[in-house]
C-alpha atoms as a PDB file:
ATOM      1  CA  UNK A   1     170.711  80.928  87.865  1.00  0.00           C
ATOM      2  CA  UNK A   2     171.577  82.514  90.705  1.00  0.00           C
ATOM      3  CA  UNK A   3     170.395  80.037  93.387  1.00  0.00           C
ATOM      4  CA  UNK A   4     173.155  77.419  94.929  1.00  0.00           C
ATOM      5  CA  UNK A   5     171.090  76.334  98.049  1.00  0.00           C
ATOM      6  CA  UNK A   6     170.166  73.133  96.406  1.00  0.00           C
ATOM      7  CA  UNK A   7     173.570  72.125  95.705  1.00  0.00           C
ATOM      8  CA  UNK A   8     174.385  71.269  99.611  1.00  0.00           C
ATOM      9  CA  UNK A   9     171.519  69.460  99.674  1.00  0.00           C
ATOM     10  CA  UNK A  10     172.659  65.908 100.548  1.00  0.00           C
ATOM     11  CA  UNK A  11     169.939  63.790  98.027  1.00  0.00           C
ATOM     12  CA  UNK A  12     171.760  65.466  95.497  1.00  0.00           C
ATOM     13  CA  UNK A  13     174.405  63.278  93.732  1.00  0.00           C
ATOM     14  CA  UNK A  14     177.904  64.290  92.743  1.00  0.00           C
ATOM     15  CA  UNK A  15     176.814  63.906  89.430  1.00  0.00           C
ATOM     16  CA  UNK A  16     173.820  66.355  89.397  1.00  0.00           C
ATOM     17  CA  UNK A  17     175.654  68.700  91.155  1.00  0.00           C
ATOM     18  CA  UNK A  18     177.973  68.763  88.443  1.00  0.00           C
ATOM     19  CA  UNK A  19     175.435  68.680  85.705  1.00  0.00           C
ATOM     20  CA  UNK A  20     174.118  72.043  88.082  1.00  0.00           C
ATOM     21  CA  UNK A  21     177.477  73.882  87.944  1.00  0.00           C
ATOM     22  CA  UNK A  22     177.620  73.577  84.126  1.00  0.00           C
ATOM     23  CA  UNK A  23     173.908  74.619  83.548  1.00  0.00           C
ATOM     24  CA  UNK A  24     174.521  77.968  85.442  1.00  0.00           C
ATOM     25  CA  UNK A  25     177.921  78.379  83.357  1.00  0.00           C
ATOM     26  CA  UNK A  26     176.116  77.581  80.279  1.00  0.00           C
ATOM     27  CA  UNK A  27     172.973  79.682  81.112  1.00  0.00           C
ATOM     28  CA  UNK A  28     175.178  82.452  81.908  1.00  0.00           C
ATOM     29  CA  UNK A  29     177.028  82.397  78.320  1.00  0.00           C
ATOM     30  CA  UNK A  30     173.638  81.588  76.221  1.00  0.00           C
ATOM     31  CA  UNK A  31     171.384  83.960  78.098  1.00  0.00           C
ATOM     32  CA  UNK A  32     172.990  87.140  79.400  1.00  0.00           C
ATOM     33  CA  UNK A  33     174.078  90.064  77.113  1.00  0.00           C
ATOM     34  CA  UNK A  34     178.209  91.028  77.057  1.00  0.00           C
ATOM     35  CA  UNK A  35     177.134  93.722  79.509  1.00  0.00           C
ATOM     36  CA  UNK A  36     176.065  91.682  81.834  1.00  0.00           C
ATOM     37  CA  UNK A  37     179.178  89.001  81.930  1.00  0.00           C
ATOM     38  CA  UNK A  38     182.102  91.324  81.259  1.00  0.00           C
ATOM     39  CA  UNK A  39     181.686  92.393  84.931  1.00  0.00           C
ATOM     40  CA  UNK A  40     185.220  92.147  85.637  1.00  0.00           C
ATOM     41  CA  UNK A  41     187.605  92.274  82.916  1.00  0.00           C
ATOM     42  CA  UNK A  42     190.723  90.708  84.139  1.00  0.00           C
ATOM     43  CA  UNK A  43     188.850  87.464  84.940  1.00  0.00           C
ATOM     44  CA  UNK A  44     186.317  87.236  81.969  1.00  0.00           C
ATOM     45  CA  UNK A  45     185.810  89.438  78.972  1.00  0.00           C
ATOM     46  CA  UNK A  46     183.376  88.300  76.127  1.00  0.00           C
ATOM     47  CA  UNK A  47     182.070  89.232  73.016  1.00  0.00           C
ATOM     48  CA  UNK A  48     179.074  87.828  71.066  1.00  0.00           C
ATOM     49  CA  UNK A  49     179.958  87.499  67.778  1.00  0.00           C
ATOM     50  CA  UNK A  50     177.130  85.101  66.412  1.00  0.00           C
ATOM     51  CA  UNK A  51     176.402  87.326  63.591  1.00  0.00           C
ATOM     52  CA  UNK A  52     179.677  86.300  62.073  1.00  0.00           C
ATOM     53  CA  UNK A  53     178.099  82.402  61.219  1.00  0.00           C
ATOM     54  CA  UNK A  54     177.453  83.548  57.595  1.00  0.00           C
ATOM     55  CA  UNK A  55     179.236  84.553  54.525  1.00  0.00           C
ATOM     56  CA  UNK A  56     178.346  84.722  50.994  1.00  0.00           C
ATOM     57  CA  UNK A  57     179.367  80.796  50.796  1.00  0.00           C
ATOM     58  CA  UNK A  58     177.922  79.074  54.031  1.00  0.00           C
ATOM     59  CA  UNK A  59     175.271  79.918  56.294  1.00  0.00           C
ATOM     60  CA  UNK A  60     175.152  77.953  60.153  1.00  0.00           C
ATOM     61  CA  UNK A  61     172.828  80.219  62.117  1.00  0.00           C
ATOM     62  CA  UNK A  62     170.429  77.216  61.785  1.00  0.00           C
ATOM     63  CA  UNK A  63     172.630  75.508  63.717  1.00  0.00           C
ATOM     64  CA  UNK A  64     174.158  77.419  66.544  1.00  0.00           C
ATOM     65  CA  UNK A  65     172.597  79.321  69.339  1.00  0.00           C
ATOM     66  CA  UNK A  66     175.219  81.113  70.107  1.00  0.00           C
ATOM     67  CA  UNK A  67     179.087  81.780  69.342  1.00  0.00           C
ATOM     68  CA  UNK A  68     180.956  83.788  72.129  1.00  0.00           C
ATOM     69  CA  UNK A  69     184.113  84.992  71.666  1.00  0.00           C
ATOM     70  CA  UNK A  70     186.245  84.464  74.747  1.00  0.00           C
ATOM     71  CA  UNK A  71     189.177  86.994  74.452  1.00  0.00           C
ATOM     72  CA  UNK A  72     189.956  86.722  78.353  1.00  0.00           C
ATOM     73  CA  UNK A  73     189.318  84.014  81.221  1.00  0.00           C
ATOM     74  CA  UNK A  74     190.669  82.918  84.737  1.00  0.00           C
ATOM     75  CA  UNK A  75     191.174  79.490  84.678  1.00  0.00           C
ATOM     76  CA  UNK A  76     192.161  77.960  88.093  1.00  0.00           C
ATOM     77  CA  UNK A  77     192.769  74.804  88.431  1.00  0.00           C
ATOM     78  CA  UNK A  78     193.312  72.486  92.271  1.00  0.00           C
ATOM     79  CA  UNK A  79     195.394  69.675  93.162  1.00  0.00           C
ATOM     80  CA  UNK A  80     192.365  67.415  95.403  1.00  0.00           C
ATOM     81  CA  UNK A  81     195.233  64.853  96.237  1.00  0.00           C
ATOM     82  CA  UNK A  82     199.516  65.893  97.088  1.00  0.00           C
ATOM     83  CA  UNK A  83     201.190  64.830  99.326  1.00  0.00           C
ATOM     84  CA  UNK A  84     204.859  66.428 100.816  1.00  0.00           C
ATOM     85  CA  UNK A  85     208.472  64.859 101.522  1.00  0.00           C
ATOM     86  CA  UNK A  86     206.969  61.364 101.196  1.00  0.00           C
ATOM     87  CA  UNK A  87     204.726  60.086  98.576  1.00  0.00           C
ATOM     88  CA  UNK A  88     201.146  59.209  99.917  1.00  0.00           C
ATOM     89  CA  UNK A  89     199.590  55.298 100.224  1.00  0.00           C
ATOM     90  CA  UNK A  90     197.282  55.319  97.045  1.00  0.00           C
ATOM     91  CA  UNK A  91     195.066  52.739  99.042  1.00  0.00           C
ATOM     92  CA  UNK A  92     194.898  54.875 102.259  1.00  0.00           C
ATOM     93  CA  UNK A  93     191.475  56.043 102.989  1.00  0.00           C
ATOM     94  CA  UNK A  94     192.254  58.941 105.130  1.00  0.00           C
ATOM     95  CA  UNK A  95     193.598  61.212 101.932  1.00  0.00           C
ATOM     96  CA  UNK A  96     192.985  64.603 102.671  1.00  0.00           C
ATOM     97  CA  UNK A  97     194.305  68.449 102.948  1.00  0.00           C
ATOM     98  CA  UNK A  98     197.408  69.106 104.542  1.00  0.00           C
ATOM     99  CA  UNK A  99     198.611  71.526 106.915  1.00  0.00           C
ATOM    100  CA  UNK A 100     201.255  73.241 104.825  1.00  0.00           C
ATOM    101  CA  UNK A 101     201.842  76.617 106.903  1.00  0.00           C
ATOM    102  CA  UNK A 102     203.677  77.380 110.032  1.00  0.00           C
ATOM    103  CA  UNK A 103     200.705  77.565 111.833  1.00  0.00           C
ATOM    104  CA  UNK A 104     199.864  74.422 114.530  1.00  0.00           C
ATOM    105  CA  UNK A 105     195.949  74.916 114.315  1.00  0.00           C
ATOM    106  CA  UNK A 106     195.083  72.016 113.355  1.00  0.00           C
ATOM    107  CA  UNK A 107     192.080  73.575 110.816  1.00  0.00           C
ATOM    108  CA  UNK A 108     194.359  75.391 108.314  1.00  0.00           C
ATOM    109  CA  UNK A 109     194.353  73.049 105.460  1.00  0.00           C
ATOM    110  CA  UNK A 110     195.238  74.276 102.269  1.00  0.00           C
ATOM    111  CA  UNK A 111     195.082  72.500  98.145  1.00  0.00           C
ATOM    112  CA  UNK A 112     197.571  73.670  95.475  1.00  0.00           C
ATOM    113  CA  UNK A 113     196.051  75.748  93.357  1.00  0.00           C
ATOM    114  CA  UNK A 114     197.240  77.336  89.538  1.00  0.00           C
ATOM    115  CA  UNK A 115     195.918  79.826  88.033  1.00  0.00           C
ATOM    116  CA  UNK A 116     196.192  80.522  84.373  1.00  0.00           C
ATOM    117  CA  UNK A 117     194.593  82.850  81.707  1.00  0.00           C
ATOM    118  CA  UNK A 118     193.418  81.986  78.328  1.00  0.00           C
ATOM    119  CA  UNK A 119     190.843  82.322  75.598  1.00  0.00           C
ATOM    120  CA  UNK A 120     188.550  80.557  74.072  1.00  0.00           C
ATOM    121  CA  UNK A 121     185.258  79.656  72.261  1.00  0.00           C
ATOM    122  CA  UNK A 122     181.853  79.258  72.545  1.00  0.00           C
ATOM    123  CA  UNK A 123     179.834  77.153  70.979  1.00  0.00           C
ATOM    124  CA  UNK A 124     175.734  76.833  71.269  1.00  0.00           C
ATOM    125  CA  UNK A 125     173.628  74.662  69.461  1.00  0.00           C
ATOM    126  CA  UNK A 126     170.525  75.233  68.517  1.00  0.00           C
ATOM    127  CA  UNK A 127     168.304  73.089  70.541  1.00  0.00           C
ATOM    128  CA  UNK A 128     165.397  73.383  67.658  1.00  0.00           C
ATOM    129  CA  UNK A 129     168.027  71.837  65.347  1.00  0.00           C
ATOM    130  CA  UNK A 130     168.915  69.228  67.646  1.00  0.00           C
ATOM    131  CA  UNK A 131     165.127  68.810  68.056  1.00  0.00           C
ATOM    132  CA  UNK A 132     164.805  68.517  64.460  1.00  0.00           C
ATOM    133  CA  UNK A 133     167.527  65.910  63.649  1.00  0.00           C
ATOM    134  CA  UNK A 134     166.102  63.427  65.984  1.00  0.00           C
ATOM    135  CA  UNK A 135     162.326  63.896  64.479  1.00  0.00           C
ATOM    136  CA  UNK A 136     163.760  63.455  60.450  1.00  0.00           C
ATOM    137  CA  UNK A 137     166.299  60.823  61.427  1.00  0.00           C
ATOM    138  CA  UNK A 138     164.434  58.524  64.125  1.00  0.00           C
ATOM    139  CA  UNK A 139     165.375  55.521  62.117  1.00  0.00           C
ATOM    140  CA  UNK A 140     169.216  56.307  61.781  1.00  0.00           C
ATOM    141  CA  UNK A 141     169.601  57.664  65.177  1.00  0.00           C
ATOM    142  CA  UNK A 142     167.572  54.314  66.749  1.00  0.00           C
ATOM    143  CA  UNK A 143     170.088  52.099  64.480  1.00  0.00           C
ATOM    144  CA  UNK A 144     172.722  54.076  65.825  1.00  0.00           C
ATOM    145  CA  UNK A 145     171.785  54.000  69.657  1.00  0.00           C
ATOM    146  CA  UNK A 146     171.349  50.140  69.074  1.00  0.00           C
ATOM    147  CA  UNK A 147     175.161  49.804  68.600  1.00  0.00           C
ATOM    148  CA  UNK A 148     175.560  51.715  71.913  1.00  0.00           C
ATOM    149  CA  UNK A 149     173.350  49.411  74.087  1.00  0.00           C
ATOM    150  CA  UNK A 150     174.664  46.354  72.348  1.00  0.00           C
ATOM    151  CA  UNK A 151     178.668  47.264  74.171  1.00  0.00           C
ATOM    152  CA  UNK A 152     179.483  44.538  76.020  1.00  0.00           C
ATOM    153  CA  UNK A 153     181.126  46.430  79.937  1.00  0.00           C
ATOM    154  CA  UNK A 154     182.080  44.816  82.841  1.00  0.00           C
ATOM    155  CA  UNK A 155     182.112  46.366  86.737  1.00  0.00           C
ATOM    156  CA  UNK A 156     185.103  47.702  85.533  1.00  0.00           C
ATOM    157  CA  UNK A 157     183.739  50.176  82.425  1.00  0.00           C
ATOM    158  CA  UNK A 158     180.279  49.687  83.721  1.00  0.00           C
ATOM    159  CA  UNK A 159     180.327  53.957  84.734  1.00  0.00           C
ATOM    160  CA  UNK A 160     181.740  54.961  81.362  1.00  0.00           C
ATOM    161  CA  UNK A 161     179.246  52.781  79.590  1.00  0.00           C
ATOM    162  CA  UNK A 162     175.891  53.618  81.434  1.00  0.00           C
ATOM    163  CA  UNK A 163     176.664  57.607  81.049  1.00  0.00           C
ATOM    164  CA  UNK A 164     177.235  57.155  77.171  1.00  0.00           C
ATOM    165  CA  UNK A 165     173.749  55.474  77.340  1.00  0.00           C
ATOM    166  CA  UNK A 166     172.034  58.024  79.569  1.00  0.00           C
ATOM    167  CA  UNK A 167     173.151  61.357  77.227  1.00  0.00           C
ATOM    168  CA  UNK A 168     173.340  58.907  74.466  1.00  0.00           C
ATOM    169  CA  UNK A 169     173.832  61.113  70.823  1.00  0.00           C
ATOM    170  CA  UNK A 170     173.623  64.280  71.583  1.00  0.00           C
ATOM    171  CA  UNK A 171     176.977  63.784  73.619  1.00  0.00           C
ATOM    172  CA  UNK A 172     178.887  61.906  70.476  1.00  0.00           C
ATOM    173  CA  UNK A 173     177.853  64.985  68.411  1.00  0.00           C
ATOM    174  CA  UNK A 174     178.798  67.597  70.406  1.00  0.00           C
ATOM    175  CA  UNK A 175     182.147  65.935  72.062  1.00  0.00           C
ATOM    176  CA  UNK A 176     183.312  64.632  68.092  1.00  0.00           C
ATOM    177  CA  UNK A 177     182.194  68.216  66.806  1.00  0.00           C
ATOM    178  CA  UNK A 178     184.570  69.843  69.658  1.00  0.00           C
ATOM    179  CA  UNK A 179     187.555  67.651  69.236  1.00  0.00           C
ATOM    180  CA  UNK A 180     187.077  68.252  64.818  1.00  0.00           C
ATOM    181  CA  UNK A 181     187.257  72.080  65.740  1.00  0.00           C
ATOM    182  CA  UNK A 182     190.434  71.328  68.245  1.00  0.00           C
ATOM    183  CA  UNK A 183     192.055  69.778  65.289  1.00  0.00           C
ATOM    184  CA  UNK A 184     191.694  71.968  62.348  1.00  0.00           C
ATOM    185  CA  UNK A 185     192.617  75.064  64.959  1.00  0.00           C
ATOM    186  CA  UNK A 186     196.063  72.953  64.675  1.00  0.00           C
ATOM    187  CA  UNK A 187     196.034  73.672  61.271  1.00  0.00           C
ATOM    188  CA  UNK A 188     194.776  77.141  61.464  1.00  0.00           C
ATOM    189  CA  UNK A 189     196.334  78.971  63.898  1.00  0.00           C
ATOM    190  CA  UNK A 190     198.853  76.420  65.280  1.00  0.00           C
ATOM    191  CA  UNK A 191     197.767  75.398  68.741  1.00  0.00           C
ATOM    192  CA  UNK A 192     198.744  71.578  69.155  1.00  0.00           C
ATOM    193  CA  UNK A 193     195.873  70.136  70.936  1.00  0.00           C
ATOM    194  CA  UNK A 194     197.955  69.677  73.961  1.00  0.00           C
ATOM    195  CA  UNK A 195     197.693  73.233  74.295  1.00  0.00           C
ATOM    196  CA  UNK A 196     193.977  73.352  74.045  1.00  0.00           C
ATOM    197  CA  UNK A 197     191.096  72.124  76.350  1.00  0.00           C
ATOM    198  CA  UNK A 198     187.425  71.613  76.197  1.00  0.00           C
ATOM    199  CA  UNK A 199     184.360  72.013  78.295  1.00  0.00           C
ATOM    200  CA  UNK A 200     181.656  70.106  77.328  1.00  0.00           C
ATOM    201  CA  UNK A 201     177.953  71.179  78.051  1.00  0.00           C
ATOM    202  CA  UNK A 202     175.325  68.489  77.176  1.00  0.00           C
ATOM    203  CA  UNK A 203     172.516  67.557  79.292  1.00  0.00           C
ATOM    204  CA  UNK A 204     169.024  65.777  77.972  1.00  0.00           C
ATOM    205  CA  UNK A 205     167.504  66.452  81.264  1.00  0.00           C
ATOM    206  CA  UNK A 206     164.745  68.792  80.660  1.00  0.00           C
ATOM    207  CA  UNK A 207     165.589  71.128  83.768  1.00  0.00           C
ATOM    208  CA  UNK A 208     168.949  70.822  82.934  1.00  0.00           C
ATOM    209  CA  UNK A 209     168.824  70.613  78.823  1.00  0.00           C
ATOM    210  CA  UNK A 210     171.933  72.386  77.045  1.00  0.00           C
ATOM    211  CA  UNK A 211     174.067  71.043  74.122  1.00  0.00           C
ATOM    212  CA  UNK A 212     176.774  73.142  73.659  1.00  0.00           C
ATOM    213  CA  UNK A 213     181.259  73.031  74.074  1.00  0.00           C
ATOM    214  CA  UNK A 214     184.052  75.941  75.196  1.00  0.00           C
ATOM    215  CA  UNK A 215     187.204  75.538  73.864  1.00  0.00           C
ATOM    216  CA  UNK A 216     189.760  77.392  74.961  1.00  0.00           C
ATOM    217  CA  UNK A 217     193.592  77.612  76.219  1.00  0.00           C
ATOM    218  CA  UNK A 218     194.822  77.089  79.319  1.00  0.00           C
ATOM    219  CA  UNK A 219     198.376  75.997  79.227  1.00  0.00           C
ATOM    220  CA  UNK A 220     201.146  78.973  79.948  1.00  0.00           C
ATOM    221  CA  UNK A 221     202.014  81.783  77.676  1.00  0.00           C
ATOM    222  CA  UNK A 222     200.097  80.414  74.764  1.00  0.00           C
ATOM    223  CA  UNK A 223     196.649  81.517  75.724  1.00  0.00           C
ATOM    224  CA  UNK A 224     197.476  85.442  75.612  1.00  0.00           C
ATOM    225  CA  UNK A 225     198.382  84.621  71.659  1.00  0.00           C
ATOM    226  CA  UNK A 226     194.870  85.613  70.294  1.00  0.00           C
ATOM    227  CA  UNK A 227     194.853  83.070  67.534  1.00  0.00           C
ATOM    228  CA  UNK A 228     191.840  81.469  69.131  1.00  0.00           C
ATOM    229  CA  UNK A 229     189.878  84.450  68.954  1.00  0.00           C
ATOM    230  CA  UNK A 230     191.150  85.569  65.871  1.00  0.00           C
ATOM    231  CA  UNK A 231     189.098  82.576  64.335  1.00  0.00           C
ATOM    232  CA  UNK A 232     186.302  84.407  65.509  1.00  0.00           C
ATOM    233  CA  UNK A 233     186.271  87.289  62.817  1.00  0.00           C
ATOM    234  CA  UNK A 234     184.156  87.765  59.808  1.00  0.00           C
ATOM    235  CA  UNK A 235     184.371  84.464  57.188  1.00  0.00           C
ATOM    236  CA  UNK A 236     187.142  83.105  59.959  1.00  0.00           C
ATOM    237  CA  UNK A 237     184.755  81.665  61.553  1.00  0.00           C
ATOM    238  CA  UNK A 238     182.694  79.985  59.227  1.00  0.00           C
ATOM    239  CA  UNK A 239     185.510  78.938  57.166  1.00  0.00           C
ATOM    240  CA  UNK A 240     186.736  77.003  60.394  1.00  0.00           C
ATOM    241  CA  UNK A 241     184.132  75.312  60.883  1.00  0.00           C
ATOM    242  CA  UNK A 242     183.627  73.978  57.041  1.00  0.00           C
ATOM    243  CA  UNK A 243     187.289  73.112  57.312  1.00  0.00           C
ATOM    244  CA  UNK A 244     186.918  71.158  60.286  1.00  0.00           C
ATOM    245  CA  UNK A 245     183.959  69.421  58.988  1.00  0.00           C
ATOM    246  CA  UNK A 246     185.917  68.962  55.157  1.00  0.00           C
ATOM    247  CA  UNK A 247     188.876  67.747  57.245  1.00  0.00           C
ATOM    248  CA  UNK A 248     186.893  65.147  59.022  1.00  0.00           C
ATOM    249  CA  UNK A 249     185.719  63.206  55.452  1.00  0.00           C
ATOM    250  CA  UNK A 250     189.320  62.140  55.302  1.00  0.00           C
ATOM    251  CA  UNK A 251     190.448  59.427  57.713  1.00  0.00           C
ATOM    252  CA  UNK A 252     193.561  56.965  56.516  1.00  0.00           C
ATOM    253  CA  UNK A 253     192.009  54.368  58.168  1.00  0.00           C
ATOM    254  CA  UNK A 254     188.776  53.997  56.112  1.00  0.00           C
ATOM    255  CA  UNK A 255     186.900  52.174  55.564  1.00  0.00           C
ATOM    256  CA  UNK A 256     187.660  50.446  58.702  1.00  0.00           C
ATOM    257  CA  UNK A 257     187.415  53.437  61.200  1.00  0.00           C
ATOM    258  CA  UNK A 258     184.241  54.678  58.895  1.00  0.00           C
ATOM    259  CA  UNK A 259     182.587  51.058  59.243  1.00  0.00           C
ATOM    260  CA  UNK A 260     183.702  50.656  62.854  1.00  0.00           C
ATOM    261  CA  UNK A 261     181.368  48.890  65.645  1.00  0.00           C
ATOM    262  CA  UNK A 262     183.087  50.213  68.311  1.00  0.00           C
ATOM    263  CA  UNK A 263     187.030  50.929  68.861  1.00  0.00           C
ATOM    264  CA  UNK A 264     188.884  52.533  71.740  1.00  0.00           C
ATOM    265  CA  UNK A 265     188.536  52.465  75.177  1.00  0.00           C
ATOM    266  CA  UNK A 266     185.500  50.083  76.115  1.00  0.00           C
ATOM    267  CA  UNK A 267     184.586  50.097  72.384  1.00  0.00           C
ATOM    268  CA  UNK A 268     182.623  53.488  73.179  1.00  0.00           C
ATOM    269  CA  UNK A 269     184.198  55.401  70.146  1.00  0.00           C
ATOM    270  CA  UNK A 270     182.689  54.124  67.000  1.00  0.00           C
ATOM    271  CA  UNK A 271     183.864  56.199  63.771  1.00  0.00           C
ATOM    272  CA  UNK A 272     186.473  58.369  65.306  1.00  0.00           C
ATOM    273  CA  UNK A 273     190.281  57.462  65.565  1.00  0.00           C
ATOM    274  CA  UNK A 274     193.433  58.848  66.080  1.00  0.00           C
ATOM    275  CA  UNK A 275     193.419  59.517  62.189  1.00  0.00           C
ATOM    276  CA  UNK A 276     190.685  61.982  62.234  1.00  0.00           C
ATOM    277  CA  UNK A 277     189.306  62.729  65.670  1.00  0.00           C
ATOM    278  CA  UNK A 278     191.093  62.045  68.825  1.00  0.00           C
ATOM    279  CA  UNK A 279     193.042  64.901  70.398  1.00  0.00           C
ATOM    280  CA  UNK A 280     195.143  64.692  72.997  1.00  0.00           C
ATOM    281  CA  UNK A 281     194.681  62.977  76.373  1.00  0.00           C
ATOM    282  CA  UNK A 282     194.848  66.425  78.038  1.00  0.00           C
ATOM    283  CA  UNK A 283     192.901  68.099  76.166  1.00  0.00           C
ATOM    284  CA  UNK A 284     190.070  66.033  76.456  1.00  0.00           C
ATOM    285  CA  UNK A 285     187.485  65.778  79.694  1.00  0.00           C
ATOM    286  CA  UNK A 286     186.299  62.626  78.771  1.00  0.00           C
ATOM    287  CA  UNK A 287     188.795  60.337  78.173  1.00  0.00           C
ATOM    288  CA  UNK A 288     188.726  60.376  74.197  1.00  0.00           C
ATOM    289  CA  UNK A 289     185.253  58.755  74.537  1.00  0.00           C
ATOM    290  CA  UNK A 290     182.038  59.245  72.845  1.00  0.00           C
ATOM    291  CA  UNK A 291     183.303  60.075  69.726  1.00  0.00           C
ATOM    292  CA  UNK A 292     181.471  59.150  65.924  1.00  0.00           C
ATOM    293  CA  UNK A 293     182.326  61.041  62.759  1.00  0.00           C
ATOM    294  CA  UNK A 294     178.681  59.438  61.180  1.00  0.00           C
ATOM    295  CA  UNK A 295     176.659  61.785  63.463  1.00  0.00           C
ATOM    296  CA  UNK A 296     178.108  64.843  62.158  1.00  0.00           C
ATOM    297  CA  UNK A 297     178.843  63.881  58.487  1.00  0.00           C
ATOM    298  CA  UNK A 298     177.339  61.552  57.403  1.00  0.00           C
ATOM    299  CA  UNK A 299     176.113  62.882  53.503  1.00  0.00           C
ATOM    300  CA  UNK A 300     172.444  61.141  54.177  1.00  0.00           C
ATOM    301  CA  UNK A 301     172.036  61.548  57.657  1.00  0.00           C
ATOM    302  CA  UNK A 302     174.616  63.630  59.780  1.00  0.00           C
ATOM    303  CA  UNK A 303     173.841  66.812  61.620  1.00  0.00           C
ATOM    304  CA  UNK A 304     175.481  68.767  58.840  1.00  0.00           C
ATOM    305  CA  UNK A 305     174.790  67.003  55.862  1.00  0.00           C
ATOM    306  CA  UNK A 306     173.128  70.005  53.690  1.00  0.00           C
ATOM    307  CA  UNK A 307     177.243  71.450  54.824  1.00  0.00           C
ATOM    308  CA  UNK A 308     179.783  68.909  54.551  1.00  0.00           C
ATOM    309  CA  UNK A 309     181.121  68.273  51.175  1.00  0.00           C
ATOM    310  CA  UNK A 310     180.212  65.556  49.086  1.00  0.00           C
END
């Protein structure tokens, strides 16, 4: 999508905007061919390597899209709110860019901006799968969407709560199967999750409709490494994600977290913990929310139950 005249459009909410943005980015990486993206090197490179979801053990092209192999990406990132010399009211309402140049014209405003280089991947999910899962599990995905609406929020967590409703499971399946991969790439290649980030694409809107996550690194000297991308080679890949999902059977505090009814902030995470599936508060864009283990595992009815291990 090449079109952004809509987006200044002032009936248009922050939040569709934002779903907007995504769409295009996911769009771009789903849809074009590595021709067509790797216009400029030094800011984005990519490689489809989808092919490399099977091995002689373990086939996931059912699941996935697309995989893309991110072995170079600009990542810059502004500071909306600084202040200099003094530190700024937190309650004042007039917050906004500062004049840090020589200059007197009074228009020169300027944010803090850093720019850092890392790599990453791409996941796509199949949207026929997805599709699929909620037509031969109705019953367990309506039991499970039940324990969502029945969260008790206040004003407070009313915003967290209502969005968790609104994407509902597809958004605990893709955020839990991001922060599993996160984890075992600890284990695989050595990034702490501190190091890592994710982007999470997941929209149920039918103009809008993608389910998919980017992880990649953003942090210093760490994302010019190429362990990321090395996980992208031949059996590498597919061995990471069986790991991940293996990995992610084990939690030290079943049956409790297994059995859970809702745990961490606002009681929106319901079989997820730190044992097994929260990552670091940096690393994660939504708060270390929306999280379930069940969805993805689950021997009878997860996503991935013809994978996992028994």
């Amino acid at each position: 999508i090449d079109d952004l005249e809509n987006l200044d459009e002032p009936e248009i909410s922050d939040s569709e905007k934002e779903i907007q943005f995504r769409y295009q980015e996911f769009e771009i990486l789903t849809k074009k061919s590595d021709s067509e993206i790797n216009i400029d090197t030094d800011f984005l490179k990519v490689k489809n390597v989808t092919e490399c979801l099977k091995n002689e053990d373990v086939d996931f092209t059912d699941y996935f899209d697309r995989i893309m192999r991110i072995d170079n990406m600009k990542i810059t990132t502004a500071q909306l709110d600084f202040s200099r010399v003094e530190p700024a009211d937190a309650d004042a309402e007039d917050m906004e860019p500062k004049n840090i140049f020589r200059s007197n014209l009074e228009d020169v405003k300027a944010y803090p901006v850093v720019e850092n280089y890392g790599e990453g991947i791409f996941f796509s999910f199949n949207p026929t799968k997805i599709a699929e899962f909620l037509d031969h599990e109705t019953n367990f995905l309506s039991e499970w969407s039940d324990k969502l609406d029945e969260i008790n929020y206040d004003n407070f967590s009313r915003t967290a709560v209502e969005f968790g409703k609104h994407q509902n499971w597809p958004l605990y399946l893709i955020h839990t199967f991001s922060h599993l991969v996160m984890r075992e790439l600890e284990f695989r290649c050595g990034y702490p999750t501190a190091s890592l980030s994710e982007r999470i694409y997941v929209s149920n809107e039918k103009k809008y409709k993608m389910y998919g996550c980017l992880i990649y690194t953003s942090e210093g000297a760490e994302g010019s490494m190429g362990g990321l991308i090395a996980q992208t080679k031949s059996n590498n890949l597919t061995n990471l994600i069986s790991s991940a999902l293996k990995r992610a059977t084990i939690c030290n505090s079943d049956p409790l977290c297994w059995e859970s009814e809702g745990q961490g902030l606002f009681d929106l995470n319901f079989a997820s913990c730190f044992s097994c599936s929260l990552v670091s508060e940096t690393s994660c864009e939504l708060r270390n929310i929306y999280l379930d283990r069940k969805l993805i595992i689950d021997e009878d009815h997860g996503y991935f139950k013809k994978i996992t291990p028994k």
